[in-house]
N, C-alpha and C. Protein backbone atom coordinates (compact mmCIF):
# COMPACT_ATOMS: atom_id res chain seq x y z
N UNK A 1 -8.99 -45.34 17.44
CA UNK A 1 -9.83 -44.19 17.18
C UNK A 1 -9.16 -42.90 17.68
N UNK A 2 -8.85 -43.02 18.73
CA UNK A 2 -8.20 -41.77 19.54
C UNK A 2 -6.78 -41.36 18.67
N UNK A 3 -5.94 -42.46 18.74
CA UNK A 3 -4.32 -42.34 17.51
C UNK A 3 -5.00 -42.01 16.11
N UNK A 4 -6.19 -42.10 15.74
CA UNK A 4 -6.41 -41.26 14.25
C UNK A 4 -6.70 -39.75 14.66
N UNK A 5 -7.54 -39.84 15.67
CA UNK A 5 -7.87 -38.20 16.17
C UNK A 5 -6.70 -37.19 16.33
N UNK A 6 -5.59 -37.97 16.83
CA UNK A 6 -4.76 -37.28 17.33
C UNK A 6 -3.72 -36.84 15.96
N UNK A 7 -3.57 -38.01 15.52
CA UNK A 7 -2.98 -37.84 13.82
C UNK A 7 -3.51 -36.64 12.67
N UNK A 8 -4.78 -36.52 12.73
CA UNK A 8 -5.66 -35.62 11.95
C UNK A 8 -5.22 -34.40 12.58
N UNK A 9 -5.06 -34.21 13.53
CA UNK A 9 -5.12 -33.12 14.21
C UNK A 9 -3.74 -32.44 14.24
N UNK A 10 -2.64 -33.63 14.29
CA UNK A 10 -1.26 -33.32 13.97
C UNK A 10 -1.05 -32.76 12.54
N UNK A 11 -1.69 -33.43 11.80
CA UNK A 11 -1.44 -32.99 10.17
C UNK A 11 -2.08 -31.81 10.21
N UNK A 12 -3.36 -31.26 10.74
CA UNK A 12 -3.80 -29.88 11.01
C UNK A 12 -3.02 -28.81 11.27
N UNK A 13 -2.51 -29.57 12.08
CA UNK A 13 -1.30 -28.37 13.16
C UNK A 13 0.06 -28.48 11.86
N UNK A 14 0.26 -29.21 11.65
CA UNK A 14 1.39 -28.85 10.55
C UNK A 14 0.93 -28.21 9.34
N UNK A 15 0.10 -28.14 8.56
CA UNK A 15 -0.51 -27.13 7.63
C UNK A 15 -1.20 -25.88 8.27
N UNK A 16 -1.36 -25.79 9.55
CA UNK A 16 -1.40 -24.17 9.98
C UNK A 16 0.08 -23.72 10.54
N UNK A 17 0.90 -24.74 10.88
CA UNK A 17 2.10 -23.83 10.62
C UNK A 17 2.67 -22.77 9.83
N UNK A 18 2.85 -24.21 8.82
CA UNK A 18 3.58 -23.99 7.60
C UNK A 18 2.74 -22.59 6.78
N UNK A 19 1.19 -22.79 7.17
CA UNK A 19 0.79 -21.39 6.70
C UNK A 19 1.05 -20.14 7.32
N UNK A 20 1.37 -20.27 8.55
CA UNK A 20 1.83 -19.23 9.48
C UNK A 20 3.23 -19.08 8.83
N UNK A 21 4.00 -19.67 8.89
CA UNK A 21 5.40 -19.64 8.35
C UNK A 21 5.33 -18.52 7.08
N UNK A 22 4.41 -18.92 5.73
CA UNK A 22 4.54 -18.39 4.63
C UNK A 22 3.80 -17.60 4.64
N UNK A 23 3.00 -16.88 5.85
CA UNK A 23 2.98 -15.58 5.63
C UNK A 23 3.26 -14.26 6.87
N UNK A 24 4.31 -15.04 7.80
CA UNK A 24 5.34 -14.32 8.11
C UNK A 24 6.70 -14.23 7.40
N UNK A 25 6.78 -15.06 6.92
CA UNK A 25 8.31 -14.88 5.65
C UNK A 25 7.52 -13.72 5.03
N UNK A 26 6.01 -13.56 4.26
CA UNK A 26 5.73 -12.64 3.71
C UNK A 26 6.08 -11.28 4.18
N UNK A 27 5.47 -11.14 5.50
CA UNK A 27 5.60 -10.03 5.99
C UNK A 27 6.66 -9.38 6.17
N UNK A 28 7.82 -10.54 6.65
CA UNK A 28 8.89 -10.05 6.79
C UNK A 28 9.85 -9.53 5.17
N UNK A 29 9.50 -9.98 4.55
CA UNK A 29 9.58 -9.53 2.91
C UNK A 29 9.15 -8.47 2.49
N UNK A 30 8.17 -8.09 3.12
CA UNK A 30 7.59 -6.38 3.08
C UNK A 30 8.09 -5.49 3.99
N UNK A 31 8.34 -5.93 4.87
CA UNK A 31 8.90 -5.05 5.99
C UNK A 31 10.67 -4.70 5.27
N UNK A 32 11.32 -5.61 4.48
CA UNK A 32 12.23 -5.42 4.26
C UNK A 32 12.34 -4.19 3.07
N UNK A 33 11.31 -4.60 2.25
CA UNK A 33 10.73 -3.67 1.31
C UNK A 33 11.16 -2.00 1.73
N UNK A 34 10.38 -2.24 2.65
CA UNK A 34 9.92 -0.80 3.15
C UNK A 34 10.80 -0.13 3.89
N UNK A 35 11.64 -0.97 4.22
CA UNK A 35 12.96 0.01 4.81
C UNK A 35 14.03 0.14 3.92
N UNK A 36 14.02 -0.51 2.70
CA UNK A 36 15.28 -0.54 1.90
C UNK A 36 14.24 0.76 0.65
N UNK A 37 12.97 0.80 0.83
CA UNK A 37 12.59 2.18 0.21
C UNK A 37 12.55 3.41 1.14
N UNK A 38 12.77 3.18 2.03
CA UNK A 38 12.36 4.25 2.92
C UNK A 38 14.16 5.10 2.92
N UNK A 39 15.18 4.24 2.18
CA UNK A 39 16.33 4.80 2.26
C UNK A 39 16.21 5.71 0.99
N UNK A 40 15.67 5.60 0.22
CA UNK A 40 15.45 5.83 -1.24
C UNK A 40 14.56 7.98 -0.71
N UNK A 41 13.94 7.95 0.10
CA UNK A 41 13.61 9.14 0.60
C UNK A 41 12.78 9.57 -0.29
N UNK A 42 12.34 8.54 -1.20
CA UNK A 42 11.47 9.44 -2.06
C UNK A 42 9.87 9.98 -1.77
N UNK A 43 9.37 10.83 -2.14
CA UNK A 43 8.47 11.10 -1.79
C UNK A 43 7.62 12.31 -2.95
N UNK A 44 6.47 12.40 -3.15
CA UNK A 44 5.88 13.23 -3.56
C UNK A 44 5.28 14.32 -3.75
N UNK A 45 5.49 15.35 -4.00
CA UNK A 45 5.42 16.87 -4.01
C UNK A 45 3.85 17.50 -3.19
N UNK A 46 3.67 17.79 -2.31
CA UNK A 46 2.57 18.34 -2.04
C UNK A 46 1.43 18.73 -3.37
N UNK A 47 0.18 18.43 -3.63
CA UNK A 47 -0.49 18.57 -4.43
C UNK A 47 -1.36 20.21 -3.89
N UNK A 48 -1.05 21.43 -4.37
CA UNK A 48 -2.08 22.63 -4.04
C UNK A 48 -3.05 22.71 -4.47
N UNK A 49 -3.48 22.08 -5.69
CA UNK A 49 -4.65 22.73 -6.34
C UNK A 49 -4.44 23.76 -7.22
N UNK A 50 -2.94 24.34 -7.13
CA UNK A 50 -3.18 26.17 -8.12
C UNK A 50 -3.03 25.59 -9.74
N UNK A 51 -3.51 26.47 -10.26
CA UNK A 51 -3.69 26.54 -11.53
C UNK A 51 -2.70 25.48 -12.46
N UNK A 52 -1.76 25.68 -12.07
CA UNK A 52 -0.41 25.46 -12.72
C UNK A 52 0.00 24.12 -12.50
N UNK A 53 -0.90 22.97 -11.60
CA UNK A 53 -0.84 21.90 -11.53
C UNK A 53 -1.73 21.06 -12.12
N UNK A 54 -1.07 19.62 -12.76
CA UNK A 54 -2.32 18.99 -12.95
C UNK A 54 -2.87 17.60 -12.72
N UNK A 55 -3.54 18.00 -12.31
CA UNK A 55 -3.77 16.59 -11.80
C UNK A 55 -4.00 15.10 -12.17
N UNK A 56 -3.57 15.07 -12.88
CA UNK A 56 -3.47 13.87 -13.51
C UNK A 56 -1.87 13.10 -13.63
N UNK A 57 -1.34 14.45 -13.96
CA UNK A 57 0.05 14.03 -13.94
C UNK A 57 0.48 14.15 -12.41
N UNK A 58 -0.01 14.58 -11.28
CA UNK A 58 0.08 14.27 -10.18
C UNK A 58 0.03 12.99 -9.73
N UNK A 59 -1.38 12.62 -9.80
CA UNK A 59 -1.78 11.30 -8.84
C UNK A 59 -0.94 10.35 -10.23
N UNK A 60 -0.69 10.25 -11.38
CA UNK A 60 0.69 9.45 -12.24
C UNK A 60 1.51 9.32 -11.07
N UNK A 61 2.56 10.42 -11.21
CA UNK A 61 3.70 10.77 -10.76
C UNK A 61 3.57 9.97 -8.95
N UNK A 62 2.46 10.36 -8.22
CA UNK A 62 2.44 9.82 -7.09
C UNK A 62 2.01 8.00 -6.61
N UNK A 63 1.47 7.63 -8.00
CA UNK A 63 1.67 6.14 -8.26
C UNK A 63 2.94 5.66 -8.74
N UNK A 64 3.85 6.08 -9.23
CA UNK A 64 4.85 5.60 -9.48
C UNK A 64 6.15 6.05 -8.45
N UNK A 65 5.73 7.32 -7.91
CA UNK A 65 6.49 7.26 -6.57
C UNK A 65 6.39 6.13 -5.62
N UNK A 66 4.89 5.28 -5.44
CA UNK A 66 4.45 4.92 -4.38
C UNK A 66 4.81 3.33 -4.92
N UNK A 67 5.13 3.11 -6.33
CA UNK A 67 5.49 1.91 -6.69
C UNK A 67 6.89 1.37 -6.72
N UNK A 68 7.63 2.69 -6.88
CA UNK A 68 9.14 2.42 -6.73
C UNK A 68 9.61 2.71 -5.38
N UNK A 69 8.74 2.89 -4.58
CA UNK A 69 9.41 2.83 -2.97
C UNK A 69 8.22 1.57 -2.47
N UNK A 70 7.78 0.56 -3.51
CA UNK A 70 7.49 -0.47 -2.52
C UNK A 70 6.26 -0.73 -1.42
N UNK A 71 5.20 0.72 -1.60
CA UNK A 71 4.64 1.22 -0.48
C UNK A 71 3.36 -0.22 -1.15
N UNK A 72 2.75 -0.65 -0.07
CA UNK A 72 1.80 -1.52 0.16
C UNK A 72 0.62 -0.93 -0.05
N UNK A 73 -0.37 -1.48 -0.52
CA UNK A 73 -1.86 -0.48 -1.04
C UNK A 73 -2.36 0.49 0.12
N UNK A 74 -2.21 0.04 1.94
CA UNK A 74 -2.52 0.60 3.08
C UNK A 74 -1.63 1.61 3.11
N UNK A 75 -0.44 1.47 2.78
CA UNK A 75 0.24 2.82 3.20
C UNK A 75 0.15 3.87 2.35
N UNK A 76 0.18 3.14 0.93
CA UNK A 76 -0.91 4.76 -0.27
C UNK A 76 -2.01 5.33 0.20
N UNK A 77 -2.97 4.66 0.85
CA UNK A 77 -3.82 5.32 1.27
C UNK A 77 -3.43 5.98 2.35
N UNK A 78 -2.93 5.47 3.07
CA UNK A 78 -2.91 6.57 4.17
C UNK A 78 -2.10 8.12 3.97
N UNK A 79 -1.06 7.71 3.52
CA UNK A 79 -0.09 8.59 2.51
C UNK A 79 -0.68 9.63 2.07
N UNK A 80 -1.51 9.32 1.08
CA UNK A 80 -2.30 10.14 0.42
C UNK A 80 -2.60 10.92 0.73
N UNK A 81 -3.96 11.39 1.78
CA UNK A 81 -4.37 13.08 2.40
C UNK A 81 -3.05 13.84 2.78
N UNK A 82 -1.50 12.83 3.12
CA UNK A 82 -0.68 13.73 3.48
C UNK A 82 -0.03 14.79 2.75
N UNK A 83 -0.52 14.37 1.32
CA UNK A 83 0.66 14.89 0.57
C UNK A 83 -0.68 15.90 -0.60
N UNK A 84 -2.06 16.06 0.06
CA UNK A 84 -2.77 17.33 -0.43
C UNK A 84 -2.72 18.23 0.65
N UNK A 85 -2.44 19.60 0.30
CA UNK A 85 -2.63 20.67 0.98
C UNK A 85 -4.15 20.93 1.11
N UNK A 86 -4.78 21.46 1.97
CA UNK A 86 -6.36 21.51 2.50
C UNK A 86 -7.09 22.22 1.15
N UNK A 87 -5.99 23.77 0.32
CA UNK A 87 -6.91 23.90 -0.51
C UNK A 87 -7.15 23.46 -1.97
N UNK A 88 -5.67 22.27 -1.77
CA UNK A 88 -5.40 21.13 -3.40
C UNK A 88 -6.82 19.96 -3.71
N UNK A 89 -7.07 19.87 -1.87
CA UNK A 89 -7.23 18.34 -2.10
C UNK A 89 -8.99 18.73 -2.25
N UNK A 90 -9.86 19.30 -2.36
CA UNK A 90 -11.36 19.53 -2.97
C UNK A 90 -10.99 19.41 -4.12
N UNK A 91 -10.33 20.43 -5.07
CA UNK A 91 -9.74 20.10 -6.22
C UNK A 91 -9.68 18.82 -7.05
N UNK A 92 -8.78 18.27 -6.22
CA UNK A 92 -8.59 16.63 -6.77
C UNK A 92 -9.45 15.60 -6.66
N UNK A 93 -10.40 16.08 -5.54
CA UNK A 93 -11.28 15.26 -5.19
C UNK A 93 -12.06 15.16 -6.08
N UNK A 94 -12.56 16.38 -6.60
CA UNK A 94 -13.10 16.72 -8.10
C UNK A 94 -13.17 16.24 -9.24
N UNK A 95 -11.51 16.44 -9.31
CA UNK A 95 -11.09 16.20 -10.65
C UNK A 95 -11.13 14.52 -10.87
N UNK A 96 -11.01 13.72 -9.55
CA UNK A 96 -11.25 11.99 -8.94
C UNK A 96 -12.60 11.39 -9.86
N UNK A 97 -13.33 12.54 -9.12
CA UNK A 97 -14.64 11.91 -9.29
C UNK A 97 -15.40 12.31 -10.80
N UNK A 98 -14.86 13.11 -10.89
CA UNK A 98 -15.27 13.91 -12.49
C UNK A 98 -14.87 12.50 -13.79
N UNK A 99 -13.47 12.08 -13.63
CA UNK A 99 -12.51 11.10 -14.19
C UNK A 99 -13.84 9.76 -13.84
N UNK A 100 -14.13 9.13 -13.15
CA UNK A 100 -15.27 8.00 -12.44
C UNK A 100 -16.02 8.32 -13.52
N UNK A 101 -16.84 9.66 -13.38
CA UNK A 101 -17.94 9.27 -14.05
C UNK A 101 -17.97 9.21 -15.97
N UNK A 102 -16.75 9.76 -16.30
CA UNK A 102 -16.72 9.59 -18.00
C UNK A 102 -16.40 8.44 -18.29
C-alpha cells in the first residue's frame, strides 16, 4: 500500500516537473525574444493627438511595431500610455471607444 503511495506520487512529481521544465524553456524563449528585439530599437512614434495624425493608422503601425519586436501582450500594455503624449491620449481614447461602439 505504502510502495503504491509512494509510486503515485513519484509519477506526480515527474509530470510537475516536466511541466515546470516546458514552461521555463517557454520563458526562457521569450526572454530570448525580447532581447534579440530589443536590438532591433524599434519603437513607435509618440501619438499627440494634432490634427495631422490618425489614429488608426497609429495604433496599426504600433501593433505591428509591437509584433515585429516580439513584445508579449503585458508589455503592449504597459508600453502603451508611454508612447501617448497627455494631450494625444483623450483623443485616442475617443477615437478607441467611438471604433467599440460601431
Amino acid at each position: 500500500m505504502i510502495t503504491g503511495l509512494f509510486n503515485a506520487l513519484r509519477v506526480d512529481l515527474e509530470k510537475e516537473s516536466t511541466s515546470n521544465k516546458a514552461a521555463l524553456s517557454s520563458l526562457q524563449e521569450s526572454i530570448k525574444a525580447v532581447k534579440k528585439s530589443n536590438k532591433r530599437n524599434l519603437k513607435p512614434e509618440c501619438f499627440t493627438g494634432s490634427t495631422e495624425e490618425d489614429a488608426n493608422q497609429w495604433l496599426d503601425f504600433y501593433e505591428r511595431v509591437a509584433t515585429i519586436s516580439n513584445w508579449m501582450e503585458e508589455l503592449r500594455l504597459r508600453a502603451f500610455p508611454l508612447d501617448l503624449l497627455k494631450r494625444g491620449s483623450g483623443k485616442l481614447v475617443c477615437h478607441i471607444n467611438q471604433e467599440h461602439q460601431n
